[in-house]
PDB file of N, CA and C in Angstrom:
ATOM      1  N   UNK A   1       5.041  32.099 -16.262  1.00  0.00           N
ATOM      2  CA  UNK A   1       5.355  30.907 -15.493  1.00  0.00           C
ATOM      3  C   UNK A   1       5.817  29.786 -16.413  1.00  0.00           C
ATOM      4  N   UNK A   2       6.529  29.015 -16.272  1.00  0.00           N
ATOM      5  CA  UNK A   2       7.072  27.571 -16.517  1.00  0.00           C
ATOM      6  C   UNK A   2       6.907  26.529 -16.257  1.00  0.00           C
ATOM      7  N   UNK A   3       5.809  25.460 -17.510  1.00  0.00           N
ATOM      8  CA  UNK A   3       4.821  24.754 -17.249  1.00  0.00           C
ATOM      9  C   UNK A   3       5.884  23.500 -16.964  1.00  0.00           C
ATOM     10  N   UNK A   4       6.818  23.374 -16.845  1.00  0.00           N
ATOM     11  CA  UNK A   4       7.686  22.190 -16.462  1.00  0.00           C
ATOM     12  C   UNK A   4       7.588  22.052 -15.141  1.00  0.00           C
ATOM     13  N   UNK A   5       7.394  23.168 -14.526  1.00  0.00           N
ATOM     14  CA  UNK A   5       8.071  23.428 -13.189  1.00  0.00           C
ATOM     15  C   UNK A   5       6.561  23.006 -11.875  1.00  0.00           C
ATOM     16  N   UNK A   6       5.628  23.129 -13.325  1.00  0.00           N
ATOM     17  CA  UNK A   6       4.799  22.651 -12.328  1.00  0.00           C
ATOM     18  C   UNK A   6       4.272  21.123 -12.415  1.00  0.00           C
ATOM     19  N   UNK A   7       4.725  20.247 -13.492  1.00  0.00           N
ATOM     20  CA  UNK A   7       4.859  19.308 -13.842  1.00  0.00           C
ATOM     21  C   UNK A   7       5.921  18.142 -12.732  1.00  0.00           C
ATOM     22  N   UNK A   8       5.214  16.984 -12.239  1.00  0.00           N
ATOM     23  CA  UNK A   8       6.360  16.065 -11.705  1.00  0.00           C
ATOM     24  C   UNK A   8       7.396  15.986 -12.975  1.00  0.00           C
ATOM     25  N   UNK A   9       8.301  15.182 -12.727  1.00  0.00           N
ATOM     26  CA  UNK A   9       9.462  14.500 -12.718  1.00  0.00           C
ATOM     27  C   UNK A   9       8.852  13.059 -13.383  1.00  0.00           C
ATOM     28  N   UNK A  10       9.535  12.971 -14.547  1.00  0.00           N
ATOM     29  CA  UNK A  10       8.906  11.485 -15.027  1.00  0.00           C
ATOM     30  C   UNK A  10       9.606  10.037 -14.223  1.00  0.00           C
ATOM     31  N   UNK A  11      10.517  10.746 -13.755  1.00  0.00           N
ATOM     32  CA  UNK A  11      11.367   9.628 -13.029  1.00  0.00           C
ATOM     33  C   UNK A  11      10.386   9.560 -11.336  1.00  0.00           C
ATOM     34  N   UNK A  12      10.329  10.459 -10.765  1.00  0.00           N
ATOM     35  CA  UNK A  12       9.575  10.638  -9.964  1.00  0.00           C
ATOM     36  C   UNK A  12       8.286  10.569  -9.197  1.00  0.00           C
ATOM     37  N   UNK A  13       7.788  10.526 -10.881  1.00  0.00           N
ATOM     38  CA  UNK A  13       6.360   9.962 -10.683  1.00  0.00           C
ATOM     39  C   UNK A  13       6.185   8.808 -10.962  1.00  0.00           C
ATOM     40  N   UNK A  14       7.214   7.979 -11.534  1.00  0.00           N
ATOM     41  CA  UNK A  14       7.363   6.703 -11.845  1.00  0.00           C
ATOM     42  C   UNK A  14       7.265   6.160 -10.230  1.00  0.00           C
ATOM     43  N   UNK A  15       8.512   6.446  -9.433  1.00  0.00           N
ATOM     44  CA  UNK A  15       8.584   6.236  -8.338  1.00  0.00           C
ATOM     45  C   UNK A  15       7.496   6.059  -7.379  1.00  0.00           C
ATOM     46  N   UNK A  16       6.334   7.238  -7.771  1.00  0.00           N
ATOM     47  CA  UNK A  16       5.468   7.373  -6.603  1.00  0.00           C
ATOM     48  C   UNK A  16       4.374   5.645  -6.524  1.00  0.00           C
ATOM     49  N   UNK A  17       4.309   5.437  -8.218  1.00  0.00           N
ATOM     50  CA  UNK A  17       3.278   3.899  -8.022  1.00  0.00           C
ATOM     51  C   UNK A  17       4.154   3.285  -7.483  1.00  0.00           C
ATOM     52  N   UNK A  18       5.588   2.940  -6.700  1.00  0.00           N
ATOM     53  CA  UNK A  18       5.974   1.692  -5.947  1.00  0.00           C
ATOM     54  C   UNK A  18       6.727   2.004  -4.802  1.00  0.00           C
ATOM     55  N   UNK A  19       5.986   3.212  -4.738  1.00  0.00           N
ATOM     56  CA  UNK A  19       6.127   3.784  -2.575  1.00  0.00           C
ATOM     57  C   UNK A  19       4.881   2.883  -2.441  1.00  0.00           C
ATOM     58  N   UNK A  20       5.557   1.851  -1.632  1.00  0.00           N
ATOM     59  CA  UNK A  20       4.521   0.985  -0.435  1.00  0.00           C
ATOM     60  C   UNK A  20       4.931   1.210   0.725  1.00  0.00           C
ATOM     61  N   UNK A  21       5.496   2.385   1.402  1.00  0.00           N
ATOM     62  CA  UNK A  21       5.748   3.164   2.598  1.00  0.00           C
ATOM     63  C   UNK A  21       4.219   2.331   3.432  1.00  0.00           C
ATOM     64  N   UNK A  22       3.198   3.350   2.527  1.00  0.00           N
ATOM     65  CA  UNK A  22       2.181   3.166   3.979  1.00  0.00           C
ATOM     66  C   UNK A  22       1.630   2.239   3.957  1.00  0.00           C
ATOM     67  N   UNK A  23       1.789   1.191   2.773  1.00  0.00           N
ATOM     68  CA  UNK A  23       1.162  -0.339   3.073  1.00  0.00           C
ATOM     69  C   UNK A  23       1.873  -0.651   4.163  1.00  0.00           C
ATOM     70  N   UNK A  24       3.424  -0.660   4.041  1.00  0.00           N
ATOM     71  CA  UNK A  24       4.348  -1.289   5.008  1.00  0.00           C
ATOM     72  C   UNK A  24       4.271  -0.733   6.304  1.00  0.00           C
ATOM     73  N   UNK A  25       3.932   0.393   6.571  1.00  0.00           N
ATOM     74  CA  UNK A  25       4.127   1.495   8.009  1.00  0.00           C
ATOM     75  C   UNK A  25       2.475   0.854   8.675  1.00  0.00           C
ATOM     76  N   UNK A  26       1.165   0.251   7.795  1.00  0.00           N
ATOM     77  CA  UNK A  26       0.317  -0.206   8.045  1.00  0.00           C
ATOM     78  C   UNK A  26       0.460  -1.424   9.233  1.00  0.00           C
ATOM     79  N   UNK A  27       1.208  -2.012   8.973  1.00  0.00           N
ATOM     80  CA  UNK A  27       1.463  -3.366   9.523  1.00  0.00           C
ATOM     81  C   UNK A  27       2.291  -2.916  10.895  1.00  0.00           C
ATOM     82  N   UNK A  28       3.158  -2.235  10.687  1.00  0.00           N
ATOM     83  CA  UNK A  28       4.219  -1.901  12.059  1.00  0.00           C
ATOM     84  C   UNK A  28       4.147  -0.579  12.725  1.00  0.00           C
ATOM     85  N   UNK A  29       3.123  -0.067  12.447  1.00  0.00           N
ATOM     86  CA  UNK A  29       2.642   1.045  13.508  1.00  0.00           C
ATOM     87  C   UNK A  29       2.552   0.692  14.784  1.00  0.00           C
ATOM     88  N   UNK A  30       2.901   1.739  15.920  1.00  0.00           N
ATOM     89  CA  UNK A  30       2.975   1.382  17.393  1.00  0.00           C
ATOM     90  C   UNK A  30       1.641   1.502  17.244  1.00  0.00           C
ATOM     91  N   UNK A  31       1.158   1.324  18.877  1.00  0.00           N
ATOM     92  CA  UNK A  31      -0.038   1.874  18.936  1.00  0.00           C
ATOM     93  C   UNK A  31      -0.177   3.163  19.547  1.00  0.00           C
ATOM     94  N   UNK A  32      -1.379   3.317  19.276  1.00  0.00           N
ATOM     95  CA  UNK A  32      -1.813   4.878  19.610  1.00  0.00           C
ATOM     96  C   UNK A  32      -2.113   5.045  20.611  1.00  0.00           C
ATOM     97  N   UNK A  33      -1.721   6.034  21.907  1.00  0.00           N
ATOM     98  CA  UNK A  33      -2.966   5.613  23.040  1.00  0.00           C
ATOM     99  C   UNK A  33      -4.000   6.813  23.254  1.00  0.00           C
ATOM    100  N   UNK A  34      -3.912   7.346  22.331  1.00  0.00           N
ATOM    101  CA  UNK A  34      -4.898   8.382  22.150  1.00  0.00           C
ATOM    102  C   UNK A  34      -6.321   8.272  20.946  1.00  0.00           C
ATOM    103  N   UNK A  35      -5.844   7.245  20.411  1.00  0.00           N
ATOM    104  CA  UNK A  35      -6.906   6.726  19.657  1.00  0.00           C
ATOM    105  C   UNK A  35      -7.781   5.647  20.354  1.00  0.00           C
ATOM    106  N   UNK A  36      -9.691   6.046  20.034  1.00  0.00           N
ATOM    107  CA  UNK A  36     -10.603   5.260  20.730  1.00  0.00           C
ATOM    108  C   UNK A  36     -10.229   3.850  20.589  1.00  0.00           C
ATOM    109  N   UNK A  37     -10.926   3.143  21.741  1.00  0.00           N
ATOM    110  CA  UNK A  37     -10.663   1.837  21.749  1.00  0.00           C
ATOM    111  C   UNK A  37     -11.618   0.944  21.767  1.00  0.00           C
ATOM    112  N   UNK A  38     -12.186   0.792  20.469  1.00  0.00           N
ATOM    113  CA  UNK A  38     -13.453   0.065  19.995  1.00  0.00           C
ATOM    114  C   UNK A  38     -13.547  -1.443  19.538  1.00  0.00           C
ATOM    115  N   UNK A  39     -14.223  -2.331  19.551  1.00  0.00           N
ATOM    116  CA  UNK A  39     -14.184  -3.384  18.629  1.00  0.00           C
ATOM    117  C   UNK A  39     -14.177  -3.494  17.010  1.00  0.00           C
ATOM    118  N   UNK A  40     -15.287  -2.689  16.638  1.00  0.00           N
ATOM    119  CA  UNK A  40     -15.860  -1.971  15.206  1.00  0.00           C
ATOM    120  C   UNK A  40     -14.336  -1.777  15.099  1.00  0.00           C
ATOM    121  N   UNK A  41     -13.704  -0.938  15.540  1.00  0.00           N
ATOM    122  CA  UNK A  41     -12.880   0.041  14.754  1.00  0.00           C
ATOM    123  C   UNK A  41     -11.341  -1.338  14.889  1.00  0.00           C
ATOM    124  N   UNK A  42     -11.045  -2.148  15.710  1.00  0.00           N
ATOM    125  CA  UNK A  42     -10.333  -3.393  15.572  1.00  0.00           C
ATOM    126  C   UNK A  42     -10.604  -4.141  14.162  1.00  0.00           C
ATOM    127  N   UNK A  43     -11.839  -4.461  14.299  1.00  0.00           N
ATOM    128  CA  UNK A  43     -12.443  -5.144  13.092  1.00  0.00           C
ATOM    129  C   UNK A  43     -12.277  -4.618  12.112  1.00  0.00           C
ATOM    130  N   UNK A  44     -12.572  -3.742  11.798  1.00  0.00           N
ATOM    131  CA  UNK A  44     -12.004  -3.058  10.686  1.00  0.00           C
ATOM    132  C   UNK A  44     -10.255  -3.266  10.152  1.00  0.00           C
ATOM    133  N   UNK A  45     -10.031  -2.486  11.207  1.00  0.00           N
ATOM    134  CA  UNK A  45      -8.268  -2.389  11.101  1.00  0.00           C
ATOM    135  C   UNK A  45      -7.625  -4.190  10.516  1.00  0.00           C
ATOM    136  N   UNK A  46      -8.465  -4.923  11.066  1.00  0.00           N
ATOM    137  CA  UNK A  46      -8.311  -6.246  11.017  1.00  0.00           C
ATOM    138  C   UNK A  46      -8.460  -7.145   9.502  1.00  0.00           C
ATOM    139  N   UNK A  47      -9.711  -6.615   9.477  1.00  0.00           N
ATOM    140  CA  UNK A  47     -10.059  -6.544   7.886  1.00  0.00           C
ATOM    141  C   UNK A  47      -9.535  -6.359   6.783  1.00  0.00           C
ATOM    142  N   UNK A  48      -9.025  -5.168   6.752  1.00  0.00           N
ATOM    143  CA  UNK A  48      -8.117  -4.133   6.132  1.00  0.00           C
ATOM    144  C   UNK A  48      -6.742  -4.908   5.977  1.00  0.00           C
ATOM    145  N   UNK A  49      -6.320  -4.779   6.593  1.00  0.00           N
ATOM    146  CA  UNK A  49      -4.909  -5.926   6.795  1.00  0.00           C
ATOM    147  C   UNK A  49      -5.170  -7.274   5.949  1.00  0.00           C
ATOM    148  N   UNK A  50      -6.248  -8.104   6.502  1.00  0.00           N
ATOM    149  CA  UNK A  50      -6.422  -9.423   5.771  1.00  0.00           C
ATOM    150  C   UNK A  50      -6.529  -8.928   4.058  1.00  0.00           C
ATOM    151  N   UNK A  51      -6.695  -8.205   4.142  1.00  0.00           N
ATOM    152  CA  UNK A  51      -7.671  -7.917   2.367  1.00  0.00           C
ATOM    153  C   UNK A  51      -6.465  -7.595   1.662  1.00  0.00           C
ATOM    154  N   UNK A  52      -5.637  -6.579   2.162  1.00  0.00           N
ATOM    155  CA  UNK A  52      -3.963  -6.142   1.720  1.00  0.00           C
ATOM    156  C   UNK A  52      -3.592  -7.711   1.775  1.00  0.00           C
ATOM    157  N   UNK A  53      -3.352  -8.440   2.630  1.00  0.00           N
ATOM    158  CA  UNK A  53      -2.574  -9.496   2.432  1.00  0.00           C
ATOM    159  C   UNK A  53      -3.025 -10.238   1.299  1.00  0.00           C
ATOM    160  N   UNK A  54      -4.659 -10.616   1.128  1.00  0.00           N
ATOM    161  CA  UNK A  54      -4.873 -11.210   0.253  1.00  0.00           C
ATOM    162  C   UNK A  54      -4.682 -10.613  -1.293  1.00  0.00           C
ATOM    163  N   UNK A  55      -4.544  -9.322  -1.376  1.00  0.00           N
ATOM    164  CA  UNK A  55      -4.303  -8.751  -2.630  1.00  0.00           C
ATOM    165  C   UNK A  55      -2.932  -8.586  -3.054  1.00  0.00           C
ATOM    166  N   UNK A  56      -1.791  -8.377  -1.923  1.00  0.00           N
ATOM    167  CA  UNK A  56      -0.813  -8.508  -2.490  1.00  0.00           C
ATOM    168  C   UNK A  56      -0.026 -10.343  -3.054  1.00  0.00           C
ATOM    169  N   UNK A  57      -1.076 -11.232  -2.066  1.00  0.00           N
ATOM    170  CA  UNK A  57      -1.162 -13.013  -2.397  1.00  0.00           C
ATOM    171  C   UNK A  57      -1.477 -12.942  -3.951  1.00  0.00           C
ATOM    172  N   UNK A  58      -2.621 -12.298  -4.176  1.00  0.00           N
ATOM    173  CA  UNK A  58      -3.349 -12.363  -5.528  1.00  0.00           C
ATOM    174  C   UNK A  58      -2.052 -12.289  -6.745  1.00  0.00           C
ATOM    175  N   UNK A  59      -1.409 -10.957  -6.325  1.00  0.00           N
ATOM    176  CA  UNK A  59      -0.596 -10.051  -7.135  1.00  0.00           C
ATOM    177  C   UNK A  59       0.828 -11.117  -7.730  1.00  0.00           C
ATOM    178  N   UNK A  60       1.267 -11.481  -6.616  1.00  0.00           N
ATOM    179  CA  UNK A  60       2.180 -12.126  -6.320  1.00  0.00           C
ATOM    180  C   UNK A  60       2.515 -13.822  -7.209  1.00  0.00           C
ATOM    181  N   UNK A  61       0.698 -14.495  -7.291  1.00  0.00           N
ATOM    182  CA  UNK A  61       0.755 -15.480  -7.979  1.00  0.00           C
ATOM    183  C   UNK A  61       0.368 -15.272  -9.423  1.00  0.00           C
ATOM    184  N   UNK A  62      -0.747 -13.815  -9.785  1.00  0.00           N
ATOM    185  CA  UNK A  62      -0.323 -13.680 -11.175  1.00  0.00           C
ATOM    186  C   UNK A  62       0.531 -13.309 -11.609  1.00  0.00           C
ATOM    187  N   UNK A  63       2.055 -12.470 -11.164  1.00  0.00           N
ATOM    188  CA  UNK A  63       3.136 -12.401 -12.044  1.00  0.00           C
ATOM    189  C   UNK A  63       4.031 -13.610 -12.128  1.00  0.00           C
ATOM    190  N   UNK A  64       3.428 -14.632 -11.078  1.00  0.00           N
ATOM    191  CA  UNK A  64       4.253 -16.003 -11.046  1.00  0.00           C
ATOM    192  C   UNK A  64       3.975 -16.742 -12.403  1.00  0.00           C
ATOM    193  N   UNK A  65       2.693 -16.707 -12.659  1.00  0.00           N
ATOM    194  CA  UNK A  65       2.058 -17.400 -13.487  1.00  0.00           C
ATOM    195  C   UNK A  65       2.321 -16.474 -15.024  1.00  0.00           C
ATOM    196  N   UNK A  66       2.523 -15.375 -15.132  1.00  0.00           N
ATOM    197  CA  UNK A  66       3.092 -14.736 -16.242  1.00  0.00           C
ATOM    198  C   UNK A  66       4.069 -15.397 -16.706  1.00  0.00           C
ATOM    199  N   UNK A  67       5.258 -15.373 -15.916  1.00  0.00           N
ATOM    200  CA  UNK A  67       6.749 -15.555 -15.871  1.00  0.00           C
ATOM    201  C   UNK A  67       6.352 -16.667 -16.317  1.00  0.00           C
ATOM    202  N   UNK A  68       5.903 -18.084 -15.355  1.00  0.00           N
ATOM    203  CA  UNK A  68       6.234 -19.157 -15.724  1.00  0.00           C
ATOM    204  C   UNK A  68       5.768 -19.711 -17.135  1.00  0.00           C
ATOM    205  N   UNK A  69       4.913 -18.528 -17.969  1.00  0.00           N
ATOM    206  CA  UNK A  69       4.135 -18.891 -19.252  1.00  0.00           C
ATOM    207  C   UNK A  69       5.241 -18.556 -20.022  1.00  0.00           C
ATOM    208  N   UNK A  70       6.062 -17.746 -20.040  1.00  0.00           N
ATOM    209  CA  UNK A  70       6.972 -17.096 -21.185  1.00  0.00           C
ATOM    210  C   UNK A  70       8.259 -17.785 -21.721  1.00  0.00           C
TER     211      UNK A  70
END
């Protein structure tokens, strides 16, 4: 066998850290109507969302603050 072949792609795997597919598909999903319809499980979903927002906020003002040091 041919250990390349089972090896990613350096270009490829580069790629995979800045698929934000399912952050983004997170936010604009239809809804389900086959999925239960709970509060808990709102809250959550709700949560989840705020916490992404606040981490990509986080992300966003330390490379600001990089840049603006250099």
């Amino acid at each position: 066998m041919d250990m390349e072949s089972k090896e990613p792609n350096k270009q490829q795997e580069k790629t995979n850290y800045f698929d934000f597919t399912e952050v983004l598909t997170y936010f604009f999903r239809k809804k389900d109507p086959n999925r239960p319809k709970s509060f808990n499980l709102k809250a959550m979903h709700t949560i989840n969302k705020i916490s992404i927002l606040m981490f990509l906020g986080a992300v966003i003002v330390m490379i600001v603050r990089a840049i603006s040091r250099a």
